[in-house]
Protein backbone atom coordinates (compact mmCIF):
# COMPACT_ATOMS: atom_id res chain seq x y z
CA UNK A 1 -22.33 -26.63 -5.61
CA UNK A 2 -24.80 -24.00 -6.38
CA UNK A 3 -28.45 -25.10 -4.78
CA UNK A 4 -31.47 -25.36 -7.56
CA UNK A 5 -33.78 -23.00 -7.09
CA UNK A 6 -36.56 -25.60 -6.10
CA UNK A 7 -35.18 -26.28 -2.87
CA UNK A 8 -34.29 -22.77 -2.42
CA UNK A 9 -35.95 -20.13 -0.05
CA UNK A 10 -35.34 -17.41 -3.01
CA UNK A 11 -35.58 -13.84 -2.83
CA UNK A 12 -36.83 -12.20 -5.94
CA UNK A 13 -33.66 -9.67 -7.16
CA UNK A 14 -33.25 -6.68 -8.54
CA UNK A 15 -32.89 -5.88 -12.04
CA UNK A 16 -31.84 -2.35 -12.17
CA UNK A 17 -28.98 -0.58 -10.11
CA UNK A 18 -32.56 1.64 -9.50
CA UNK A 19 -34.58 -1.08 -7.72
CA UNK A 20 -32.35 -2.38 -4.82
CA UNK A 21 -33.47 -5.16 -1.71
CA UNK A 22 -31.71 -2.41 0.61
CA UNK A 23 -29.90 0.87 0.52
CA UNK A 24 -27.41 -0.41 2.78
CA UNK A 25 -26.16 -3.74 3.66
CA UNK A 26 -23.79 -4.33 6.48
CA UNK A 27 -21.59 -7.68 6.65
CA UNK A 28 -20.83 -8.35 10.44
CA UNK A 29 -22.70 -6.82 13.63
CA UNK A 30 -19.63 -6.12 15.52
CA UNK A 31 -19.03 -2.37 16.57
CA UNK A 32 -18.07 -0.69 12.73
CA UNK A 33 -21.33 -2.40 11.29
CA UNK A 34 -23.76 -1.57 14.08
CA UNK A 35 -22.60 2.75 13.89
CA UNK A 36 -22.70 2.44 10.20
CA UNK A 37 -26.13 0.41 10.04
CA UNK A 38 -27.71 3.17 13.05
CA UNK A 39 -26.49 5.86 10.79
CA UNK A 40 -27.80 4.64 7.88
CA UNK A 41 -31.31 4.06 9.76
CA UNK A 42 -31.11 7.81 11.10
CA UNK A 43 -30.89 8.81 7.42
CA UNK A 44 -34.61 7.28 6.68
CA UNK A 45 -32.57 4.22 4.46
CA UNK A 46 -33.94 0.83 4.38
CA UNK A 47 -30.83 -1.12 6.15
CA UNK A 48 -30.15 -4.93 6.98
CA UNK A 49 -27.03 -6.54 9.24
CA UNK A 50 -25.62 -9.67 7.93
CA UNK A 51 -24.57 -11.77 10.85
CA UNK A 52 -22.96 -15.10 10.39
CA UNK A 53 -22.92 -15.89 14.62
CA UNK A 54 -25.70 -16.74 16.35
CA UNK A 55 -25.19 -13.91 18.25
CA UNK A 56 -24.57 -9.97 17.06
CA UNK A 57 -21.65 -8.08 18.42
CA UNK A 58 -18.98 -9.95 17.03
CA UNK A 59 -15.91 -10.21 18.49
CA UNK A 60 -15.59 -7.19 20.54
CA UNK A 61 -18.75 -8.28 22.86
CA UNK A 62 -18.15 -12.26 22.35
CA UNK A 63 -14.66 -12.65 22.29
CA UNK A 64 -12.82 -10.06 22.44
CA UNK A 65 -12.92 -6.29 24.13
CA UNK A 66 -15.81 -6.37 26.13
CA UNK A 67 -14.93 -9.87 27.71
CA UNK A 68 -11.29 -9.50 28.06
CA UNK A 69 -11.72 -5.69 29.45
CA UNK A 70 -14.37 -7.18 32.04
CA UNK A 71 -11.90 -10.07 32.78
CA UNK A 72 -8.90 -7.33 33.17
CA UNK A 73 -11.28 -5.51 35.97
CA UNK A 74 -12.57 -8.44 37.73
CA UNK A 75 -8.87 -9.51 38.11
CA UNK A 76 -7.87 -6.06 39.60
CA UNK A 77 -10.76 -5.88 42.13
CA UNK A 78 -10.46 -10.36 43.62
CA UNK A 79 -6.53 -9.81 43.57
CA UNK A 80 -6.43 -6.69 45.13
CA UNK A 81 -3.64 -5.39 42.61
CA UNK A 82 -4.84 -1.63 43.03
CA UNK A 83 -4.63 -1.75 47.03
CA UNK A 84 -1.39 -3.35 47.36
CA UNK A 85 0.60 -0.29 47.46
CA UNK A 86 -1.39 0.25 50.70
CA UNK A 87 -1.46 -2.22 52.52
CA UNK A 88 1.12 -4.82 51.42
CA UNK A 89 1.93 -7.34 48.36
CA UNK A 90 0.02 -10.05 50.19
CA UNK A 91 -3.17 -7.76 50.09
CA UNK A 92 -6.26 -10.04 47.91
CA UNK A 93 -9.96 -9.61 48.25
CA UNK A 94 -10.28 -13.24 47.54
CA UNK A 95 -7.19 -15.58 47.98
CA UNK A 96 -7.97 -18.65 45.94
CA UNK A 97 -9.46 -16.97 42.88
CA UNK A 98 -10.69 -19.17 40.43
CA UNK A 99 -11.54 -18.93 36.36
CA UNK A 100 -15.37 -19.16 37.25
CA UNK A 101 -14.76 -16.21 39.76
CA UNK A 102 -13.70 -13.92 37.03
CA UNK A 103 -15.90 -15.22 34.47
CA UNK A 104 -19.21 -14.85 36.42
CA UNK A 105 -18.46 -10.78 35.75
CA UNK A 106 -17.68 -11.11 32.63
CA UNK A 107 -21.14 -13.24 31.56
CA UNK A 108 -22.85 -10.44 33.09
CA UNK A 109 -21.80 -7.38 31.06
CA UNK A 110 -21.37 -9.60 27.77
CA UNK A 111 -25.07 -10.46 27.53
CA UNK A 112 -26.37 -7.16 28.93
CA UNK A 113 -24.14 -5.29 26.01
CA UNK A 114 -25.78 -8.36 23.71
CA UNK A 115 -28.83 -6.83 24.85
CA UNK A 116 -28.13 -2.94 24.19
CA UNK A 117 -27.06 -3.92 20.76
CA UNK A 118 -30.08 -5.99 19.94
CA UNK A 119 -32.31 -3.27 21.17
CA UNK A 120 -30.39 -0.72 19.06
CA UNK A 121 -30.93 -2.30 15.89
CA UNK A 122 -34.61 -2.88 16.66
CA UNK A 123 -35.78 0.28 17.78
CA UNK A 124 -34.04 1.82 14.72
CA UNK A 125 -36.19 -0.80 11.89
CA UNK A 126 -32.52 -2.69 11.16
CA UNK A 127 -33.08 -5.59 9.75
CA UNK A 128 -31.04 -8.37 11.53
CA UNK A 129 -30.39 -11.65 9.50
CA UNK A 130 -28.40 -14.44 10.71
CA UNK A 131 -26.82 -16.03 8.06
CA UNK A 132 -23.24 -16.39 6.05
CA UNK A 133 -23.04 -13.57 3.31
CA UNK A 134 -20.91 -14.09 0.52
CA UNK A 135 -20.73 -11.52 -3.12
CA UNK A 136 -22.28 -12.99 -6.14
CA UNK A 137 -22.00 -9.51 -8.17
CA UNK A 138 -20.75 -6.18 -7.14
CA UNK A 139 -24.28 -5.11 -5.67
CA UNK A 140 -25.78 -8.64 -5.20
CA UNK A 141 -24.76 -10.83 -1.73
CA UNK A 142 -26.02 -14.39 -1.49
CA UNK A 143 -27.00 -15.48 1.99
CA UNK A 144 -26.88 -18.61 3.52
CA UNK A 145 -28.81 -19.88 6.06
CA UNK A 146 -27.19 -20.98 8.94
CA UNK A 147 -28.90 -22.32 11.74
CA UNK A 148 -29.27 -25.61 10.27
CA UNK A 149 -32.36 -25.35 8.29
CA UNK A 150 -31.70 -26.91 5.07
CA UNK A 151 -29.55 -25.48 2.37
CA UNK A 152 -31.73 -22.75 2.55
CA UNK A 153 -30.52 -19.55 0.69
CA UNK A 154 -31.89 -16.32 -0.84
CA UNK A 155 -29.80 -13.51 -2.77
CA UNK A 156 -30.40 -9.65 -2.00
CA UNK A 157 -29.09 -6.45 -3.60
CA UNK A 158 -27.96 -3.36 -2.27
CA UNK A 159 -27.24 0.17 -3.26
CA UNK A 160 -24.36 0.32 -0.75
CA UNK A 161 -22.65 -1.99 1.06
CA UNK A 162 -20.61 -2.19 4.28
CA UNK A 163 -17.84 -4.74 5.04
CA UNK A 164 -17.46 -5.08 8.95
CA UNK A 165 -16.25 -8.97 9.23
CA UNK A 166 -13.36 -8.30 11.63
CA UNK A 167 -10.94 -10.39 12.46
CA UNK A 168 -10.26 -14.31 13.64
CA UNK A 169 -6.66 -15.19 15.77
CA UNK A 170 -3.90 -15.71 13.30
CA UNK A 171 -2.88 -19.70 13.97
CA UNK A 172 0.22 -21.27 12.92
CA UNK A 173 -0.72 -24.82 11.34
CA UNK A 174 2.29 -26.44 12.87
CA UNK A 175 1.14 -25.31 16.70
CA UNK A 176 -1.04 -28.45 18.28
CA UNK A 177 -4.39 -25.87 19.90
CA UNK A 178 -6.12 -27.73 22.31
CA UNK A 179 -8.59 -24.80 23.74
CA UNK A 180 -6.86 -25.55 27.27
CA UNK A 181 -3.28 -26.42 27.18
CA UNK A 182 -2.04 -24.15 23.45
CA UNK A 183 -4.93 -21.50 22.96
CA UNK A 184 -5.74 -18.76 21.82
CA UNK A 185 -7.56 -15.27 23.18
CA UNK A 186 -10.29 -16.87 22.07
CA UNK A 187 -9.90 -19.56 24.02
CA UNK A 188 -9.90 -17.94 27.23
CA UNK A 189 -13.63 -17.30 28.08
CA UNK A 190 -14.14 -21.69 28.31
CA UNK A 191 -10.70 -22.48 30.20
CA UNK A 192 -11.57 -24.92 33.37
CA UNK A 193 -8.80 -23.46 35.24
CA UNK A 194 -6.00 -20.74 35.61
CA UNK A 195 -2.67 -22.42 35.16
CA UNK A 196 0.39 -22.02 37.76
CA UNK A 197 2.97 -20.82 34.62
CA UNK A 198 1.82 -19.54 31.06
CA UNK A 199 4.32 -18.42 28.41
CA UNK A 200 2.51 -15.67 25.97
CA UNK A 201 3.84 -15.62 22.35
CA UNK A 202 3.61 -12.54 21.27
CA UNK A 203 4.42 -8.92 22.48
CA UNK A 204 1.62 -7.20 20.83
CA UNK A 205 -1.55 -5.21 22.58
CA UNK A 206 -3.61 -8.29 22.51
CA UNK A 207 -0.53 -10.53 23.96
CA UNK A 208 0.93 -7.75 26.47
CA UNK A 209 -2.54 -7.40 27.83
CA UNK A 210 -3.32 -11.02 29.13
CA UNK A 211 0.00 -11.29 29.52
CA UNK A 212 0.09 -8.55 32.69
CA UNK A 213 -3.51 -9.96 33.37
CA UNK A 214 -2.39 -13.42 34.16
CA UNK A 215 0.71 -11.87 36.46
CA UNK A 216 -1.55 -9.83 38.42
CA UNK A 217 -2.77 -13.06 39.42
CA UNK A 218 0.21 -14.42 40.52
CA UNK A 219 0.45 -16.41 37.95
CA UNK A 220 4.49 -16.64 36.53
CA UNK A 221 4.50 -15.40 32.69
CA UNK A 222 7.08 -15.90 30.24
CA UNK A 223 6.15 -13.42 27.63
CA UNK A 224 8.41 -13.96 23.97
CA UNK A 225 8.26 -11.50 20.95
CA UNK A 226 10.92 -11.42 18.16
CA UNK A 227 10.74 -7.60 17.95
CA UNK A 228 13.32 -5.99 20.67
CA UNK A 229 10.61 -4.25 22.46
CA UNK A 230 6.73 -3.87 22.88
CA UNK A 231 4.21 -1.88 21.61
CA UNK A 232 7.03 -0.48 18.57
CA UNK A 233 3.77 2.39 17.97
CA UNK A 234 3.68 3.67 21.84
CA UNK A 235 6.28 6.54 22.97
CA UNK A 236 9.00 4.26 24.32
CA UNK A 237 9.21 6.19 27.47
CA UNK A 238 5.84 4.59 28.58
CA UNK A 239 6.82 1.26 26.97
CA UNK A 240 10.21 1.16 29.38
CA UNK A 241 7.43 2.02 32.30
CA UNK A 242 5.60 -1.09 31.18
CA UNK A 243 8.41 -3.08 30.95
CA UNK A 244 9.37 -2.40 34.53
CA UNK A 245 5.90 -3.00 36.24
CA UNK A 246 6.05 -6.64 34.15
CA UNK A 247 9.21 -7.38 35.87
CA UNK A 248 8.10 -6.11 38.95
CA UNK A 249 5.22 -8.61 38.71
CA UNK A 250 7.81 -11.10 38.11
CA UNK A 251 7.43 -11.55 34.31
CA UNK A 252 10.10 -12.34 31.86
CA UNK A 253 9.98 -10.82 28.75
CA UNK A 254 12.35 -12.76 26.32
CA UNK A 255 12.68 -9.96 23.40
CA UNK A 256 14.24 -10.36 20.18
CA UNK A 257 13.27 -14.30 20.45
CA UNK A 258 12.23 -16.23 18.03
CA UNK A 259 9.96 -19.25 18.61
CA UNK A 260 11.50 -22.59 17.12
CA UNK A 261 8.98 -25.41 18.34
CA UNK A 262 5.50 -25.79 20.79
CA UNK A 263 5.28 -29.03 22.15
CA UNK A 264 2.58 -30.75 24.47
CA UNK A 265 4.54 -33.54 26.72
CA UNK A 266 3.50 -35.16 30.00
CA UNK A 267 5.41 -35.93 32.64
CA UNK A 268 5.41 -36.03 36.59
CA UNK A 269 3.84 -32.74 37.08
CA UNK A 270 0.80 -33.25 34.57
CA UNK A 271 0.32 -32.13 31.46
CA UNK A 272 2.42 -28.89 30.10
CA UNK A 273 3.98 -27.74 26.98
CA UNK A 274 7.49 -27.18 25.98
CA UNK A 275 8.66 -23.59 24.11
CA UNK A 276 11.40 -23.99 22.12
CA UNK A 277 13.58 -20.87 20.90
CA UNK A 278 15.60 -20.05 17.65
CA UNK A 279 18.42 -19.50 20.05
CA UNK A 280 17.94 -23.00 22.07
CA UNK A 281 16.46 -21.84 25.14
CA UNK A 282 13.28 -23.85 26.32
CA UNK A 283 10.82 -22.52 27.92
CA UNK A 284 8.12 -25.11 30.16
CA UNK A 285 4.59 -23.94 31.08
CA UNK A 286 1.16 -25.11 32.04
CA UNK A 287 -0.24 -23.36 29.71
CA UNK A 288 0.81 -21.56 26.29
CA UNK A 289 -1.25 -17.85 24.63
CA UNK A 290 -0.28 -17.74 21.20
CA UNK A 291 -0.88 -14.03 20.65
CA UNK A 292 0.73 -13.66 16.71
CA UNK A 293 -2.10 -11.24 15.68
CA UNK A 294 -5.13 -11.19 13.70
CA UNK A 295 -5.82 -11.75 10.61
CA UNK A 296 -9.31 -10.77 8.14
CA UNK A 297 -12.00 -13.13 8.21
CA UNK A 298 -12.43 -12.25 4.42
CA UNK A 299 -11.87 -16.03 3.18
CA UNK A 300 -15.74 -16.63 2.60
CA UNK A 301 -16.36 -13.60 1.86
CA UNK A 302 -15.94 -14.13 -2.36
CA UNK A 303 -14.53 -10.86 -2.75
CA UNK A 304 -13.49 -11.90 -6.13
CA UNK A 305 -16.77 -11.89 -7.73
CA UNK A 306 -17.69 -8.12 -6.23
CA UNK A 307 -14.39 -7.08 -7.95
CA UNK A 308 -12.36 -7.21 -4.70
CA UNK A 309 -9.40 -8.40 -3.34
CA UNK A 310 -7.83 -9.10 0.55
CA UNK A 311 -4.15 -9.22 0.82
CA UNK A 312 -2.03 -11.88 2.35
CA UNK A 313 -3.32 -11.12 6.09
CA UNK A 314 -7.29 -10.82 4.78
CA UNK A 315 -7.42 -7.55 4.97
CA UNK A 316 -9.24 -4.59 2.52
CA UNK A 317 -7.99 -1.48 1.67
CA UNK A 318 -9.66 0.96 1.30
CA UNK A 319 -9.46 5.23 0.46
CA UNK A 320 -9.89 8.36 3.01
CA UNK A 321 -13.93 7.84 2.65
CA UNK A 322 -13.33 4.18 3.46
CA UNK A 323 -14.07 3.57 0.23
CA UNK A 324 -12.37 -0.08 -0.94
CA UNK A 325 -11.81 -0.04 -5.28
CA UNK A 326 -15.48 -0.92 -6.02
CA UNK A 327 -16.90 2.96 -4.82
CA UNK A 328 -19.75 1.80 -3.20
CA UNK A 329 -18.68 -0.97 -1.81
CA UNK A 330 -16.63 0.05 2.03
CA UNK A 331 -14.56 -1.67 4.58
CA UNK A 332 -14.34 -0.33 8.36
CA UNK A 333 -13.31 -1.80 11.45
CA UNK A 334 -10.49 -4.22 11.97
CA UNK A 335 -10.60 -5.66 8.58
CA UNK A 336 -8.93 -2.98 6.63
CA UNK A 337 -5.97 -3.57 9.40
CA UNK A 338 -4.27 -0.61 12.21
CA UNK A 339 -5.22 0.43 14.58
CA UNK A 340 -8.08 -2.26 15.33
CA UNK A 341 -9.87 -0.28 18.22
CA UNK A 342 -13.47 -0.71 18.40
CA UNK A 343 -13.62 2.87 19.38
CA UNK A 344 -11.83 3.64 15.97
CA UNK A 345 -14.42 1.11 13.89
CA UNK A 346 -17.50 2.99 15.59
CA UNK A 347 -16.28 6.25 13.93
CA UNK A 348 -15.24 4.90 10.90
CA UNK A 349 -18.79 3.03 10.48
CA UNK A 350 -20.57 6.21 10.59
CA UNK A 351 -18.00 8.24 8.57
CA UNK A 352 -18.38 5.52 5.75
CA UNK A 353 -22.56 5.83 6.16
CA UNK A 354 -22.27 9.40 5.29
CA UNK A 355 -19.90 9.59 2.51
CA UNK A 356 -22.13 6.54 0.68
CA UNK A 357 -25.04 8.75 1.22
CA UNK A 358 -24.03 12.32 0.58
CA UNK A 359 -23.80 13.77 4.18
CA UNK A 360 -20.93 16.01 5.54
CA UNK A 361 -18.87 15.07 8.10
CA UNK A 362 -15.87 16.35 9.51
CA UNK A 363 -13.79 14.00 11.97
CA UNK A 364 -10.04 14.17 13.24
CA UNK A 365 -8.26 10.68 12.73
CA UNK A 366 -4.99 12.36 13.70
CA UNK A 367 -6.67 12.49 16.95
CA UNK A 368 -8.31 9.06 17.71
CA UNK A 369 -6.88 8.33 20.88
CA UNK A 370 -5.55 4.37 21.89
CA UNK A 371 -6.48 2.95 24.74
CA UNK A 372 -4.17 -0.34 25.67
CA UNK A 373 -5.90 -2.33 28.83
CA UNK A 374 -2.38 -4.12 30.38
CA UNK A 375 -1.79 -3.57 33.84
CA UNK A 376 -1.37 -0.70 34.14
CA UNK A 377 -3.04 0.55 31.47
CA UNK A 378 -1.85 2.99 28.27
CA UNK A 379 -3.51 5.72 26.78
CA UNK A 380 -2.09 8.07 23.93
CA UNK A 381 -3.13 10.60 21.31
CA UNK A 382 -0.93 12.15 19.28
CA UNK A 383 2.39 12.10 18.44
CA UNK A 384 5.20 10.37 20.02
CA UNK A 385 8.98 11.62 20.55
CA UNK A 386 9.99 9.13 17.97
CA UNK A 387 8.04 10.37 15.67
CA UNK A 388 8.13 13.89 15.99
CA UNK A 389 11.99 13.96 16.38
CA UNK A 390 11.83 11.50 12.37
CA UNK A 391 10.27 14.44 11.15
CA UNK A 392 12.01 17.04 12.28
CA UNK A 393 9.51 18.78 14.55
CA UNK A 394 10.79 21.01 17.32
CA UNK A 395 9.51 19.80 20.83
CA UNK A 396 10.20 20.09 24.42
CA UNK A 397 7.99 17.68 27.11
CA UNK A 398 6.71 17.87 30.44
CA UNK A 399 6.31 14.99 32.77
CA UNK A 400 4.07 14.54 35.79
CA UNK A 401 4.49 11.35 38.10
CA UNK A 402 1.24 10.30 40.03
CA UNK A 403 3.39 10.06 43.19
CA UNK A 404 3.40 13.90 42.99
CA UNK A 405 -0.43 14.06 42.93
CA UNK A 406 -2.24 13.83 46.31
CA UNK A 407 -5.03 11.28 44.11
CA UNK A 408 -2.14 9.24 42.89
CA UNK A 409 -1.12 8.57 47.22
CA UNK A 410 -4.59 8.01 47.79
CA UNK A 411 -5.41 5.26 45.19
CA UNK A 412 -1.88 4.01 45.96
CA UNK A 413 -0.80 4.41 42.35
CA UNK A 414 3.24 5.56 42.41
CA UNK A 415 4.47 4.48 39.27
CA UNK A 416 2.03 6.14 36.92
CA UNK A 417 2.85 8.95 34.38
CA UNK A 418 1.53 11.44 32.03
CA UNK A 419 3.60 13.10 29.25
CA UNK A 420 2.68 16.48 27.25
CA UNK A 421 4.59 16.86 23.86
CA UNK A 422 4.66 20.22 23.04
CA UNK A 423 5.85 22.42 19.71
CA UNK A 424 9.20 24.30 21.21
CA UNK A 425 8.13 27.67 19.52
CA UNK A 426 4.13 27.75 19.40
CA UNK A 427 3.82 25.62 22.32
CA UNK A 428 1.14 24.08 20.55
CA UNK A 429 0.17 20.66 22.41
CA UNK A 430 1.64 17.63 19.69
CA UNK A 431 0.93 14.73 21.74
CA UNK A 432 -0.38 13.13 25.26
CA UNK A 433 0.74 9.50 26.55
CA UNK A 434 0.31 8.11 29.74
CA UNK A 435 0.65 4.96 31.50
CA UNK A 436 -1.46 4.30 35.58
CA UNK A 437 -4.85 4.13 36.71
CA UNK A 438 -7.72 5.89 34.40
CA UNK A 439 -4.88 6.91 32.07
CA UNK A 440 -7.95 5.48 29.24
CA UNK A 441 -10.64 8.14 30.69
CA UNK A 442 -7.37 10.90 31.45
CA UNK A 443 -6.15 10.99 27.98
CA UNK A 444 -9.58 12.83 26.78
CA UNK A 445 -8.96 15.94 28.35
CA UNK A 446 -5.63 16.30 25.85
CA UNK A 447 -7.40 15.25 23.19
CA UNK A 448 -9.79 17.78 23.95
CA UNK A 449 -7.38 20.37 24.05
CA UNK A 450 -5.12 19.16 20.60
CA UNK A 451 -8.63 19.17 19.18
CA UNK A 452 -9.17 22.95 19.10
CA UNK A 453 -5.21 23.73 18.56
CA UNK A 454 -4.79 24.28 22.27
CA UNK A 455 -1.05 24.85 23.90
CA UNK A 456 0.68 23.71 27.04
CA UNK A 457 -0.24 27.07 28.55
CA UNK A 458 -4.11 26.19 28.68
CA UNK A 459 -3.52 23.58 31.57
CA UNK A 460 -1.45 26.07 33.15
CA UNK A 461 -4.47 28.67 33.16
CA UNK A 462 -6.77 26.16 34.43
CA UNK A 463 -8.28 25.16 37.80
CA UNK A 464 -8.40 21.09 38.39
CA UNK A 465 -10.40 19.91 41.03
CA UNK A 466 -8.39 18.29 43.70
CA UNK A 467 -7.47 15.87 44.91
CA UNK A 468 -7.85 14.32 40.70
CA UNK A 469 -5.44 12.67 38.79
CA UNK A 470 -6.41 15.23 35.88
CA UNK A 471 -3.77 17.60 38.13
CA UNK A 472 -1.24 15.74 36.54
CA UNK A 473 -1.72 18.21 33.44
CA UNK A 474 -0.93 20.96 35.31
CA UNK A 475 2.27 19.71 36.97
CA UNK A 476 3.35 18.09 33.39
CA UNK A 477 2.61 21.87 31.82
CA UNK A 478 4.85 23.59 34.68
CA UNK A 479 7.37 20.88 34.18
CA UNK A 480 7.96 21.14 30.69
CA UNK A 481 7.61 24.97 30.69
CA UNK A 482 10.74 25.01 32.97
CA UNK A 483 12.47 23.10 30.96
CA UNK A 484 12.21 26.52 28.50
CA UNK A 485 14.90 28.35 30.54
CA UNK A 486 13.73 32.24 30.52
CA UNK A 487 11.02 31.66 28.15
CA UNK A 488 8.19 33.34 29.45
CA UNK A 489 4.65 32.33 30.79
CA UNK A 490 2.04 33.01 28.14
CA UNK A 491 -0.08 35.32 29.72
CA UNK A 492 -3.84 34.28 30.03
CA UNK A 493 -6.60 36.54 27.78
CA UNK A 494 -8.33 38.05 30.69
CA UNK A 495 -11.12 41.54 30.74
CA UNK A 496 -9.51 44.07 32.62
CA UNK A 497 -11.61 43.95 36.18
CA UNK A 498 -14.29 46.16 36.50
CA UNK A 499 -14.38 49.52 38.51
CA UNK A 500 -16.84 49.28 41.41
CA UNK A 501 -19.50 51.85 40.30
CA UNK A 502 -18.72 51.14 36.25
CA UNK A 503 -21.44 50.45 34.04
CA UNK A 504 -21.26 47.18 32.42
């Protein structure tokens, strides 16, 4: 019911398209509304953030990459995992690790990030509101108050709006979450303790990362996707790597599985849940991560009445500009759907900022690099063999194993590996995808490189410091360069070396 005005805190509205509340309002705080509300503010425009949480950041800092990133590291540093090719499988810096061990990092970087956002907003005049926004006209947005103070509500116009809502854990109605026993990723952050077994449903990033998390630990993980293998969008050749080092940490991966049935039962043991497959296999746990992606959280939005629409997984889609089909009305971030990377949303905030307010910008999506934290982690920009071989596209490759690299004996990393994709003729550089330690930091020097239209024969040319993992460039480049046959080495554009005596 809509409230009377009387017992309404109401905002007077405007009543030309001439005479807006703000020239840009933002719907959600997480990390595509923040860049697009900063830009906005650097552009002298009167901005507000719409935050429904009591807290901004949304799920990236709360519940999502921030947390589960800071949970991945203080997992590698109490179990040891990085150290163990050194000095032995039985190698821990703490040997009875428990869930308030790993959380008491995680706390720590969550609020100070809570902090550096709040501090952005306010040292750029942003205008932070926490309440529920929902369209009432294509530039009007009703807000609701709530922190519990009444039915307190207020309407506000703007000249351009942002929609940065994210996304919430897909859940299957006929699954029985507890928060402890069936969860979700969500979930994680308030469990009392780590479980002894833990089947993951779902192969996807979200799902392969806790997934290798949890077996770092020592904990035995069951991990079940219906596709026939992970990541389908990563080169395979780093997904088969992956596969390996999860069956090395004594995972089963159950591919090409359907799940039938999740049932909580008690028995001698305590409580645990029962996983049962299309193809009758049953599968007990402690503890069950259902990982079946994410879907918008567009449902209270009212799109409708702004002239919108979501689809059947709440998302928005929008043009090139991020524009969705009312023009000034955008979408950024994970609710207009792939690749979901708060790197990704930052850059598509900002883009969005500068198309709605007539500023030039020039950006490479082509070239957004991914970043996927399981253990060990997966960086790649570009394209893969898959793809490239679809299209037709010429290529040859070059491979570099850390085990080659004196950094890669040193950190006791032997089963990482970087991969250069290059044209066959113009030995232009068409893709980069690795898989070990810091391949998230390495994969920015390729980037880099495909950036400016660089080829293989650049890391050839250039000096590395060593001992680095960034070597691994230059012993992928030689690799794949051999695999030419006679082709020969692009000479380097040098100055012909100076006479002693010559005038310069």
């Amino acid at each position: 019911m809509t409230p009377s005005p009387k017992n309404s805190q109401m905002l007077s509205i405007a009543t030309s398209h001439d005479d807006f509340t703000y020239d840009l309002l933002v719907i959600g705080s997480g990390p595509g509304g923040q860049r697009a509300a900063i830009q906005a503010a650097k552009l002298g425009k009167k901005v507000a953030v719409v935050e429904r949480k009591a807290v901004v950041g949304g799920v990236c800092i709360n519940t999502g990459t921030i947390p589960s990133k800071t949970f991945r590291e203080a997992i590698m540093h109490l179990s040891g995992y990085n150290e163990r090719g050194l000095y032995g499988s039985a190698y821990a810096v703490k040997d009875d690790i428990t869930v308030q061990d790993l959380l008491l990092r995680t706390s720590s970087v969550m609020s100070h990030e809570l902090d550096v956002v709040r501090n952005q907003l306010h040292r750029n005049r942003i205008e932070s509101i926490n309440a529920e926004a929902s369209f009432m006209g294509p530039h009007t947005v009703r807000l609701r108050d709530v922190r519990g103070h009444g039915d307190g509500w207020r309407d506000v116009t703007a000249r351009h709006i942002v929609v940065a809502v994210g996304t919430k854990a897909a859940r299957d109605p006929k699954i029985p979450f507890d928060g402890q026993r069936i969860i979700i990723s969500d979930d994680i952050l308030d469990l009392r303790e780590l479980p002894r077994t833990v089947t993951v449903i779902g192969g996807g990033v979200i799902g392969c990362e806790y997934a290798s998390m949890f077996a770092a630990l020592g904990v035995r993980v069951t991990l079940i996707d219906k596709r026939p293998r992970l990541l389908e969008f990563v080169d395979h050749e780093i997904t088969d790597v992956l596969a390996y080092q999860m069956r090395q940490n004594r995972m089963t991966l159950r591919l090409g599985e359907a799940v039938k049935a999740v049932e909580p039962f008690t028995d001698r043991l305590g409580q645990r849940v029962k996983v049962t497959l299309a193809s009758g296999k049953e599968i007990v746990s402690d503890m069950v991560l259902y990982s079946i992606g994410r879907i918008g959280a567009t449902d209270r939005l009212n799109l409708e009445a702004a002239g919108l629409s979501a689809d059947e997984r709440g998302r928005i889609s929008v043009n090139g500009h991020y524009q969705t089909s009312v023009s000034h009305i955008y979408a950024v971030g994970d609710v207009i759907g792939f690749p979901s990377l708060a790197s990704v949303s930052m850059e598509q905030g900002r883009l969005a900022t500068c198309h709605a307010f007539g500023v030039p910008t020039q950006s490479v999506p082509e070239l957004f690099p991914y970043g996927i934290y399981t253990i060990p982690e997966i960086s790649t920009v570009g394209k893969n063999e898959e793809e490239l071989t679809s299209a037709g596209v010429p290529y040859e490759i070059g491979k570099a194993q850390y085990r080659e690299i004196a950094r890669g004996q040193i950190i006791g990393d032997e089963q990482g590996t970087l991969k250069l994709i290059f044209h066959l003729d113009t030995r232009e550089l068409l893709g980069v995808h690795i898989i070990g330690t810091g391949a998230s930091e390495l994969i920015h020097i390729g980037q880099a490189v495909m950036a400016f239209g660089g080829t293989v024969d650049y890391f050839v040319n250039t000096v590395f410091n060593y001992p680095t993992l960034a070597e691994c460039y230059k012993t992928a480049a030689f690799d794949g360069i051999n695999r030419l046959g006679s082709a020969p080495l692009l000479e380097p554009k040098l100055e012909p070396a100076k006479e002693v005596g010559e005038v310069v």
